[in-house]
N, C-alpha and C. Protein backbone atom coordinates (compact mmCIF):
# COMPACT_ATOMS: atom_id res chain seq x y z
N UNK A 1 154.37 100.49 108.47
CA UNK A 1 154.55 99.92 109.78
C UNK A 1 153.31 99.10 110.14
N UNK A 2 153.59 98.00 110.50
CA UNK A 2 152.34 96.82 110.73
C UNK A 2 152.34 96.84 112.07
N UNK A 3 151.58 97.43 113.30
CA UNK A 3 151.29 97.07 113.93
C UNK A 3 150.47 95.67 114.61
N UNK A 4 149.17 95.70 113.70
CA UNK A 4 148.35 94.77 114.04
C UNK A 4 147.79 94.30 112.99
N UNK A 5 147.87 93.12 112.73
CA UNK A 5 147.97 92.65 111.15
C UNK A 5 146.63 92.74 110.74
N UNK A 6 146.40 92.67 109.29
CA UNK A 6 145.41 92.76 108.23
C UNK A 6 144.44 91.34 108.61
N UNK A 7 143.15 91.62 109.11
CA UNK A 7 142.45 90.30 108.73
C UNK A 7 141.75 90.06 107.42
N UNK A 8 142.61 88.65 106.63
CA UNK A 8 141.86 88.23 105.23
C UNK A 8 140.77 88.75 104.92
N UNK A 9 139.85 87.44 105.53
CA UNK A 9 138.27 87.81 104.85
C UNK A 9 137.82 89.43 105.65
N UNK A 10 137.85 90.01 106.35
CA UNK A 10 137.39 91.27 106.90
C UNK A 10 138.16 92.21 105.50
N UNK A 11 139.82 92.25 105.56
CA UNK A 11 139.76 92.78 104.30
C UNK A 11 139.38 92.59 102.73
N UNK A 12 139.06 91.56 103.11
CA UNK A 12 138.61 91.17 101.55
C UNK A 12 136.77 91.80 101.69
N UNK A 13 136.24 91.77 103.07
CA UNK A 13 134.91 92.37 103.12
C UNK A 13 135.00 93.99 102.20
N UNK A 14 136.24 94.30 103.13
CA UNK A 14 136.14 95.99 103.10
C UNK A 14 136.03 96.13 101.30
N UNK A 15 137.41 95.57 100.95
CA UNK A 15 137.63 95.64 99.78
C UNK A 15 136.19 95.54 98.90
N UNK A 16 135.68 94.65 99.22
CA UNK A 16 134.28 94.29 98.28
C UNK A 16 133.52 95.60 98.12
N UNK A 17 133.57 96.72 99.33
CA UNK A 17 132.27 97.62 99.12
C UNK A 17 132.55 98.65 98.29
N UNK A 18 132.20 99.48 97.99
CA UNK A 18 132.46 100.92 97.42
C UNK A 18 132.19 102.12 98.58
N UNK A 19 132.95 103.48 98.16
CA UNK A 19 132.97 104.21 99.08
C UNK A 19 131.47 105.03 98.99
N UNK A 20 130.75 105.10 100.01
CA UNK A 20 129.46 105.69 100.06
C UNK A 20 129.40 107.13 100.02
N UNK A 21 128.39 107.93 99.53
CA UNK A 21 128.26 108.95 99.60
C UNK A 21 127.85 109.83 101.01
N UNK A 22 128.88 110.45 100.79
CA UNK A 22 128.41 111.55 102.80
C UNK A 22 127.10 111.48 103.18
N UNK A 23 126.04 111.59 102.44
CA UNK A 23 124.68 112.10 102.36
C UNK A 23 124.26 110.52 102.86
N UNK A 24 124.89 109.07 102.61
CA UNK A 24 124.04 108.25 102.99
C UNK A 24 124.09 107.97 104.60
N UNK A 25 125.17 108.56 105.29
CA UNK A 25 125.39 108.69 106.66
C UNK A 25 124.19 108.99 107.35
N UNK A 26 123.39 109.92 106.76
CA UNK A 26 122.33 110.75 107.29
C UNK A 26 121.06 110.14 107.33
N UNK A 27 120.01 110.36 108.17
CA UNK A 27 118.72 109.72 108.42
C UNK A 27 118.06 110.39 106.90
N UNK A 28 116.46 109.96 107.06
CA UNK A 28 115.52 110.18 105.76
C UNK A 28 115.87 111.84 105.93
N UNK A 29 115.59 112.15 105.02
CA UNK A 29 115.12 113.35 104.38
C UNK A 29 116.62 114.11 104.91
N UNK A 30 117.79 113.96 105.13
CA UNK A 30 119.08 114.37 105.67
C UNK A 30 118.83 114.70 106.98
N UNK A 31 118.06 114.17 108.26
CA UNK A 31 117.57 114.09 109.08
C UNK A 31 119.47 113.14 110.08
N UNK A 32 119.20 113.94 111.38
CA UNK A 32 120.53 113.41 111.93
C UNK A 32 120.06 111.95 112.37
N UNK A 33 121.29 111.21 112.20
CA UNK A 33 121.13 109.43 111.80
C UNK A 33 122.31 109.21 113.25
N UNK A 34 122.12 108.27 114.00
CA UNK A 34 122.93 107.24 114.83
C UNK A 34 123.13 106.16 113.99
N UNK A 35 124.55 105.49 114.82
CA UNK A 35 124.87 104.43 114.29
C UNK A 35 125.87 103.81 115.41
N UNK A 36 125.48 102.32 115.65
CA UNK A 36 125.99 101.71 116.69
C UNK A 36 127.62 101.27 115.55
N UNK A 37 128.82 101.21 116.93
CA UNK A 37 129.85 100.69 116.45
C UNK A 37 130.52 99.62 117.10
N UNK A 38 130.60 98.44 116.20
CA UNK A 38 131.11 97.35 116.84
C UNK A 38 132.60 97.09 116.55
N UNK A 39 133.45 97.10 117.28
CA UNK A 39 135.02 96.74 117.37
C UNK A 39 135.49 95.97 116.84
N UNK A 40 135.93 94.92 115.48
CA UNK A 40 136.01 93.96 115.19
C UNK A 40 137.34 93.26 115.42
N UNK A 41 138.07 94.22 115.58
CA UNK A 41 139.46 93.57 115.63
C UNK A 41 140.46 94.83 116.01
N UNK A 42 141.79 94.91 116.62
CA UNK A 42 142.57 95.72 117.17
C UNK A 42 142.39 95.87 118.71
N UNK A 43 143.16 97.16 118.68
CA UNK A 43 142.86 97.76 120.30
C UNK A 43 142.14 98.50 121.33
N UNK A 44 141.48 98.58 120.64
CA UNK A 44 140.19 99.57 121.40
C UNK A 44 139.03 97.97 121.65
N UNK A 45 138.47 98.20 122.65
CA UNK A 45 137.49 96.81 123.02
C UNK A 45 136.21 97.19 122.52
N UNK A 46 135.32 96.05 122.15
CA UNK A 46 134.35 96.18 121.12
C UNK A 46 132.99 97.02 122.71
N UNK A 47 132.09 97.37 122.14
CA UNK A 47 131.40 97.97 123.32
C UNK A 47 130.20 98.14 123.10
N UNK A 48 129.90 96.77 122.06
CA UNK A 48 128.64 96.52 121.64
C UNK A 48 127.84 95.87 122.61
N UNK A 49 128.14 95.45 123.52
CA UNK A 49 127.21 94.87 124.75
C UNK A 49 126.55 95.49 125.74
N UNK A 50 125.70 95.56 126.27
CA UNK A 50 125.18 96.11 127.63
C UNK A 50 126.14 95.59 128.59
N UNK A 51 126.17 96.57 129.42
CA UNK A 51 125.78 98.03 129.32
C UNK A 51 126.49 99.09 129.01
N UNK A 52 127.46 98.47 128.15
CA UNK A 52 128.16 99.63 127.45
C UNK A 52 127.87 99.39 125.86
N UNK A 53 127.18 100.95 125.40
CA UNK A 53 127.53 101.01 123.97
C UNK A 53 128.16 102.58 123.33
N UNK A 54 128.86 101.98 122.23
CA UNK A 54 129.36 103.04 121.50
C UNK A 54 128.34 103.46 120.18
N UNK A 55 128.46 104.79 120.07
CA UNK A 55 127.55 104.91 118.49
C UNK A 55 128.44 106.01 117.85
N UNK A 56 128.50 106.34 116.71
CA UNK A 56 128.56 107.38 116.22
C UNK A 56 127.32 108.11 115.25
N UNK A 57 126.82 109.72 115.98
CA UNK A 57 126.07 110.36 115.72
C UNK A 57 126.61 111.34 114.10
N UNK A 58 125.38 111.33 113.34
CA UNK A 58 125.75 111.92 112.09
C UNK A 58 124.87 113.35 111.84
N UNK A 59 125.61 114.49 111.79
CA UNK A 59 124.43 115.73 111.15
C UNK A 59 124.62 116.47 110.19
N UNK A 60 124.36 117.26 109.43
CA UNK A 60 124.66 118.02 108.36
C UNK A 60 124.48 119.63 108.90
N UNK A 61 125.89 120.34 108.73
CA UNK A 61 125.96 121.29 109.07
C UNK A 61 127.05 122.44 108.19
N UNK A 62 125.43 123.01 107.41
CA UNK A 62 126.07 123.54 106.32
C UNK A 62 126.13 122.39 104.79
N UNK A 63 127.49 122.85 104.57
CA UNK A 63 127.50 122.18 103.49
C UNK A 63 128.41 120.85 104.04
N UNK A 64 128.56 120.48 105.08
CA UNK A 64 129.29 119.58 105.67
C UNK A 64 128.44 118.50 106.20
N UNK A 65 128.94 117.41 106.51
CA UNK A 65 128.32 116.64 107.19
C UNK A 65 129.88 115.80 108.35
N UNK A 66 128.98 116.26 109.78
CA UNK A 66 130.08 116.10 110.83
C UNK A 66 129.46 115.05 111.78
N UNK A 67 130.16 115.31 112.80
CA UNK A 67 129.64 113.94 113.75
C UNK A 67 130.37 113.94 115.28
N UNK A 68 130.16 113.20 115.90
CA UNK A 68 130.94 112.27 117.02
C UNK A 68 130.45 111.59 117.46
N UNK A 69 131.52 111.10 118.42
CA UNK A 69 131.45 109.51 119.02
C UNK A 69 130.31 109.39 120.58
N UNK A 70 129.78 108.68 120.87
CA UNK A 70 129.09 108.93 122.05
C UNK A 70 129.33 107.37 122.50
N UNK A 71 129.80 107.03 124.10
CA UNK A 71 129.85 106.12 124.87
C UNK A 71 128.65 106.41 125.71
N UNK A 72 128.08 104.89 125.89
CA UNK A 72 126.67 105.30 126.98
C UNK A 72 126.80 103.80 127.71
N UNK A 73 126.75 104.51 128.85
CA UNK A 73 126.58 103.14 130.25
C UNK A 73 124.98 103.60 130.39
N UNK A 74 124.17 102.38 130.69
CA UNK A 74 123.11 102.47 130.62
C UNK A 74 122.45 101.09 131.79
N UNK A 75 121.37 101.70 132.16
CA UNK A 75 120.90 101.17 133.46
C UNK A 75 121.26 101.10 134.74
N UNK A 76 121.44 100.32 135.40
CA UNK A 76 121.79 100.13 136.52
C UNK A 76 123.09 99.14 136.55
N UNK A 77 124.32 99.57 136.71
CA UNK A 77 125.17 98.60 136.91
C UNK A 77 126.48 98.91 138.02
N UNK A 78 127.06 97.84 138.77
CA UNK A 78 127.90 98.15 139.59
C UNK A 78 129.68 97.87 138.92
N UNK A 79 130.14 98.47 139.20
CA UNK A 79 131.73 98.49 139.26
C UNK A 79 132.11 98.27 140.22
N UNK A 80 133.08 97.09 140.54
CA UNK A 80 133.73 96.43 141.60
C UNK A 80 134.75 97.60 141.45
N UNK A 81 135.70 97.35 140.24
CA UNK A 81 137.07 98.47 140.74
C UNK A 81 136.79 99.88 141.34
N UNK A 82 135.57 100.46 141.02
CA UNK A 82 135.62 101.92 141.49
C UNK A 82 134.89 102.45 142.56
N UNK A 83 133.90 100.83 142.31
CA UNK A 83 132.74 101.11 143.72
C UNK A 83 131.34 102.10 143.45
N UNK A 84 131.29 101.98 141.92
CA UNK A 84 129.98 102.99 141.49
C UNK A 84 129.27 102.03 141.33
N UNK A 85 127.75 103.08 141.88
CA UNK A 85 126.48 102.30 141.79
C UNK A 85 125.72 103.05 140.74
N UNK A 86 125.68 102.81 139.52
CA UNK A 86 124.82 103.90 138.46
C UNK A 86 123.29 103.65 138.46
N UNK A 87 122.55 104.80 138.85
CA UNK A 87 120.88 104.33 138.78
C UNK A 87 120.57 104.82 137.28
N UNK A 88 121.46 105.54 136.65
CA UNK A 88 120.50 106.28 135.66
C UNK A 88 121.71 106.61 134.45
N UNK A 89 121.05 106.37 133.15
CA UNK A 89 122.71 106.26 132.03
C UNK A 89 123.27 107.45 132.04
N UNK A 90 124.22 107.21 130.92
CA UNK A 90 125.20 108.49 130.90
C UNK A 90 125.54 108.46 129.62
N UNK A 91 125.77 109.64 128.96
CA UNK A 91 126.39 109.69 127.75
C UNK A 91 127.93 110.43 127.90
N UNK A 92 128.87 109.88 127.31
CA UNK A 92 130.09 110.66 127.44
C UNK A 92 130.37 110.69 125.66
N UNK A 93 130.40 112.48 125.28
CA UNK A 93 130.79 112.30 123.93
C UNK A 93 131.86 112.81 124.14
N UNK A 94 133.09 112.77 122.71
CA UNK A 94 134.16 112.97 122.88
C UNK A 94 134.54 112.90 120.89
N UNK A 95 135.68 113.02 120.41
CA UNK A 95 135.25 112.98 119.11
C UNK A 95 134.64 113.44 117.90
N UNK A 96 134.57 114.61 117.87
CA UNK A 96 133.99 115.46 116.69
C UNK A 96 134.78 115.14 115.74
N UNK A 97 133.99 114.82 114.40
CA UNK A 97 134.76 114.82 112.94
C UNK A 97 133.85 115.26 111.88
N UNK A 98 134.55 114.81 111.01
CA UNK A 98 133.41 115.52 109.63
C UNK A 98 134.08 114.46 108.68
N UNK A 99 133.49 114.15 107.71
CA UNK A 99 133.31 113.37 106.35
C UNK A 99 133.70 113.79 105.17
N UNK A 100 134.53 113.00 105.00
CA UNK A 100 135.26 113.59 103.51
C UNK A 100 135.24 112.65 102.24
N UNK A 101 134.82 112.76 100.98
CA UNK A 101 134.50 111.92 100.02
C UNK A 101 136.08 111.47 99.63
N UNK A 102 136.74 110.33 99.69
CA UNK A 102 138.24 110.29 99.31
C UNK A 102 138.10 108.78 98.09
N UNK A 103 138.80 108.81 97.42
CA UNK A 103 139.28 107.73 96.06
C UNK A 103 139.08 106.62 97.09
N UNK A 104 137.75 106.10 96.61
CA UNK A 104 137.71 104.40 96.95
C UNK A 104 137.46 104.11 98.83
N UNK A 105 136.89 105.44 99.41
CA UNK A 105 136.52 105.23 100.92
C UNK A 105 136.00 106.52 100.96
N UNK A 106 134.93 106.71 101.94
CA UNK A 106 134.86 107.70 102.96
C UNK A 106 135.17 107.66 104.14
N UNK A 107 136.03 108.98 104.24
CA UNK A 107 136.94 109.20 105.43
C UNK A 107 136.25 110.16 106.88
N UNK A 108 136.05 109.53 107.63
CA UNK A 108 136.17 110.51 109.20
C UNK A 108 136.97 110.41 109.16
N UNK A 109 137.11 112.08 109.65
CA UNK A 109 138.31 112.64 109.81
C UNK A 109 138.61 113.57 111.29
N UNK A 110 138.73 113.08 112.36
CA UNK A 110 139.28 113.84 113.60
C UNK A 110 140.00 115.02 113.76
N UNK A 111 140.75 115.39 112.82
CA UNK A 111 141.39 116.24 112.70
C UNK A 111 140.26 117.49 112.64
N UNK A 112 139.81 118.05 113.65
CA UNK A 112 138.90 119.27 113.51
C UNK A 112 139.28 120.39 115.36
N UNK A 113 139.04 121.70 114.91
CA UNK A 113 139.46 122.05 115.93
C UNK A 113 139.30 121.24 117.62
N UNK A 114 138.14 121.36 117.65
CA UNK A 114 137.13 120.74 118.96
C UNK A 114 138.28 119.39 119.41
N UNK A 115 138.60 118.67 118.82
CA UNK A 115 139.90 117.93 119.29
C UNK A 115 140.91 117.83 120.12
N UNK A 116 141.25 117.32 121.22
CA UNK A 116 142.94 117.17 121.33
C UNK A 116 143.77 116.57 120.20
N UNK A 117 145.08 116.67 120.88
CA UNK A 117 146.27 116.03 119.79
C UNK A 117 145.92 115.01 119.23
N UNK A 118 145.59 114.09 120.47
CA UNK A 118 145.53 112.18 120.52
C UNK A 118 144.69 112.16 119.92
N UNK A 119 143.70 112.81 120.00
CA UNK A 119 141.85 112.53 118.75
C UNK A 119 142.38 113.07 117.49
N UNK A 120 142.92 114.13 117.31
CA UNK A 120 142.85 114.78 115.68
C UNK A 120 143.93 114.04 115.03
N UNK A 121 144.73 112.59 115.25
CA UNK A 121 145.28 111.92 114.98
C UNK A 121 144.66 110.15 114.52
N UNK A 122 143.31 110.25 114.61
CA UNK A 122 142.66 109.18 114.39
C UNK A 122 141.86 109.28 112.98
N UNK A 123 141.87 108.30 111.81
CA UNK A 123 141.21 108.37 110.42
C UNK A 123 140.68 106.93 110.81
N UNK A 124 139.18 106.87 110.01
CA UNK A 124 138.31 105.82 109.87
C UNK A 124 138.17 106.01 108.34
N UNK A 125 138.34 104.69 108.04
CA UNK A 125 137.73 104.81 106.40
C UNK A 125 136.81 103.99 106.29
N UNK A 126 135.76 104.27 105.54
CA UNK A 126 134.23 104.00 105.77
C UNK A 126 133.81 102.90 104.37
N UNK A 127 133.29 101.90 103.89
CA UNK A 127 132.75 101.53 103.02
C UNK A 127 131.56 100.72 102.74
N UNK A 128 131.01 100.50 102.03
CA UNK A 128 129.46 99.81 101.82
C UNK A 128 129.80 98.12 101.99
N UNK A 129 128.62 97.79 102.50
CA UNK A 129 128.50 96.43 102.44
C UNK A 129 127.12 95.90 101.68
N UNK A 130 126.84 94.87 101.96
CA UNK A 130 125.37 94.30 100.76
C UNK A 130 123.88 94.31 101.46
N UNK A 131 124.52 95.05 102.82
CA UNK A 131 123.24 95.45 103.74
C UNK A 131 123.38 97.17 103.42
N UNK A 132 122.47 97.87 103.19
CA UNK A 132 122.64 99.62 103.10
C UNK A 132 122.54 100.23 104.33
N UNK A 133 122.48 99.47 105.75
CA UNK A 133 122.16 100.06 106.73
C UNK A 133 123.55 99.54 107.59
N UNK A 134 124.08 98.88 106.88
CA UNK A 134 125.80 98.33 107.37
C UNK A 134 126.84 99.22 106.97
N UNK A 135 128.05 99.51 107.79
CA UNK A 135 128.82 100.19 106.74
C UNK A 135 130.16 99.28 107.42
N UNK A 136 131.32 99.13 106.62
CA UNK A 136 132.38 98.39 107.35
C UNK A 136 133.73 99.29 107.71
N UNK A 137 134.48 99.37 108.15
CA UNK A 137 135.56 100.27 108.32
C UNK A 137 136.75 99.72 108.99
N UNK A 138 137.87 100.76 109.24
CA UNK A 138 139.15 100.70 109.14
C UNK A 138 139.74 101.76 109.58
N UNK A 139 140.03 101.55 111.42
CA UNK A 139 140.51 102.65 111.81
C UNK A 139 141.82 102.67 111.94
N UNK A 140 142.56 104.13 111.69
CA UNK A 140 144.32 104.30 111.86
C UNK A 140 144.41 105.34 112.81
N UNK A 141 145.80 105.17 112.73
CA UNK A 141 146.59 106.14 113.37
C UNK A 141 146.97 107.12 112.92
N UNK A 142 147.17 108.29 112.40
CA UNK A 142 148.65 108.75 111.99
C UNK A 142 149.66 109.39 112.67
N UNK A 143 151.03 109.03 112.64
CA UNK A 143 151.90 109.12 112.80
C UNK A 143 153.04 109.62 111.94
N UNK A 144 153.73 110.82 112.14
CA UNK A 144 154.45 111.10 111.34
C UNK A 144 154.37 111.52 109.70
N UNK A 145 153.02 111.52 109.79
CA UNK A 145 152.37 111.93 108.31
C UNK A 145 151.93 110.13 107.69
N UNK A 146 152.21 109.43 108.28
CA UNK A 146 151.75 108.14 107.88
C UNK A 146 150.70 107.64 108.58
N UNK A 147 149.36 107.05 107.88
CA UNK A 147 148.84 106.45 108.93
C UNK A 147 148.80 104.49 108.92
N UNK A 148 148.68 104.28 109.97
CA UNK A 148 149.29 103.15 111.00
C UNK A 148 147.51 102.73 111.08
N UNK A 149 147.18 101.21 110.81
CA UNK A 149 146.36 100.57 110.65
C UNK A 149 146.11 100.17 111.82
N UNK A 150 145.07 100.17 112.51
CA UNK A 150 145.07 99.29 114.09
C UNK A 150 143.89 98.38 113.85
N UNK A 151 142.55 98.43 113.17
CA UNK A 151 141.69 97.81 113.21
C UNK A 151 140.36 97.93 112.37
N UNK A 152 139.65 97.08 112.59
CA UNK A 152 137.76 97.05 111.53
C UNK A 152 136.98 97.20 112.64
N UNK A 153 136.36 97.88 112.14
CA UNK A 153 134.98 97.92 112.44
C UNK A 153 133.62 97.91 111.32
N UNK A 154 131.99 97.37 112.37
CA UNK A 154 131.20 97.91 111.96
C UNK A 154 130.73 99.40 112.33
N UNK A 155 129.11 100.13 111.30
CA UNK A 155 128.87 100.71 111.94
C UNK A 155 127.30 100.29 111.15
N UNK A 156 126.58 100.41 112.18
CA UNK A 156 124.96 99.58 111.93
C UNK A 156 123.97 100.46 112.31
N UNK A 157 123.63 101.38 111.32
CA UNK A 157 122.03 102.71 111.50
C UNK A 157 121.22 102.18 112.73
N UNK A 158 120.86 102.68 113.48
CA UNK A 158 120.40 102.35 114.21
C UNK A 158 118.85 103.28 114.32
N UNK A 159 117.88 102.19 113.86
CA UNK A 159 116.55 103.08 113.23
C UNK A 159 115.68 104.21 114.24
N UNK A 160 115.21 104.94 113.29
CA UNK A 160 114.22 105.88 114.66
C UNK A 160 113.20 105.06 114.97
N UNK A 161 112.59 105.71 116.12
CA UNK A 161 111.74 105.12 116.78
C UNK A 161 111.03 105.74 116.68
């Protein structure tokens, strides 16, 4: 089922990389690593701009390596529709997954208790690009035991300080 069609060169990007190892998710020494995510295409809006950003956080726990998503409004900004005045950011996480080594991608995988329905129904497949601090991806749906393609993304390490 094609929802939202395949972009060429983005898939021909993905295609180019190889699937990375869980362990490269992670900061030096397997140290927990951020990573900003930019929207490239589909339905979810990209939220790489101030003052909204998205990241996904990476840690190793156990013999696993898991994660989630964190939205952050940051600084001072007003909302006409709701009438908020924010002096000070916010983090809203939501999204727990864990990493799975799969044939030709690494997969986040939503499907973990900590989830609702609508989240443990979302797969990202993860792959290398010719930057090591880039990774490119490909988020779905599944539905019905099938999953349903909606869009690319980046995801770009975002260094310690």
């Amino acid at each position: 089922m094609k929802i939202f069609p395949k972009d060429k060169k983005l898939e021909a990007r993905f295609l180019a990389g190889k699937a990375p190892e869980p362990e490269t998710m992670l900061g030096t020494d397997g140290a927990p690593a951020k990573m900003r995510v930019r929207m490239l295409t589909g339905p979810i809006p990209n939220m790489g701009r101030w003052p909204f950003y998205h990241r996904k956080e990476f840690a190793s726990e156990g013999k696993e390596i898991c994660g989630g998503n964190v939205f952050t409004l940051g600084g001072l900004f007003v909302t006409v529709f709701f009438l908020a005045l924010w002096f000070f950011g916010f983090d809203g996480r939501w999204g727990a997954f864990r990493l799975e080594k799969r044939e030709g991608y690494l997969l986040i995988n939503y499907a973990v208790p900590e989830n609702g329905w609508l989240t443990k129904r979302i797969r990202d497949h993860i792959r290398t690009t010719d930057d090591p601090d880039v990774f490119i991806g490909k988020f779905h749906w599944v539905w019905r035991g099938r999953e349903i393609f909606l869009g690319y993304f980046t995801l770009t390490r975002i260094k310690a300080e």
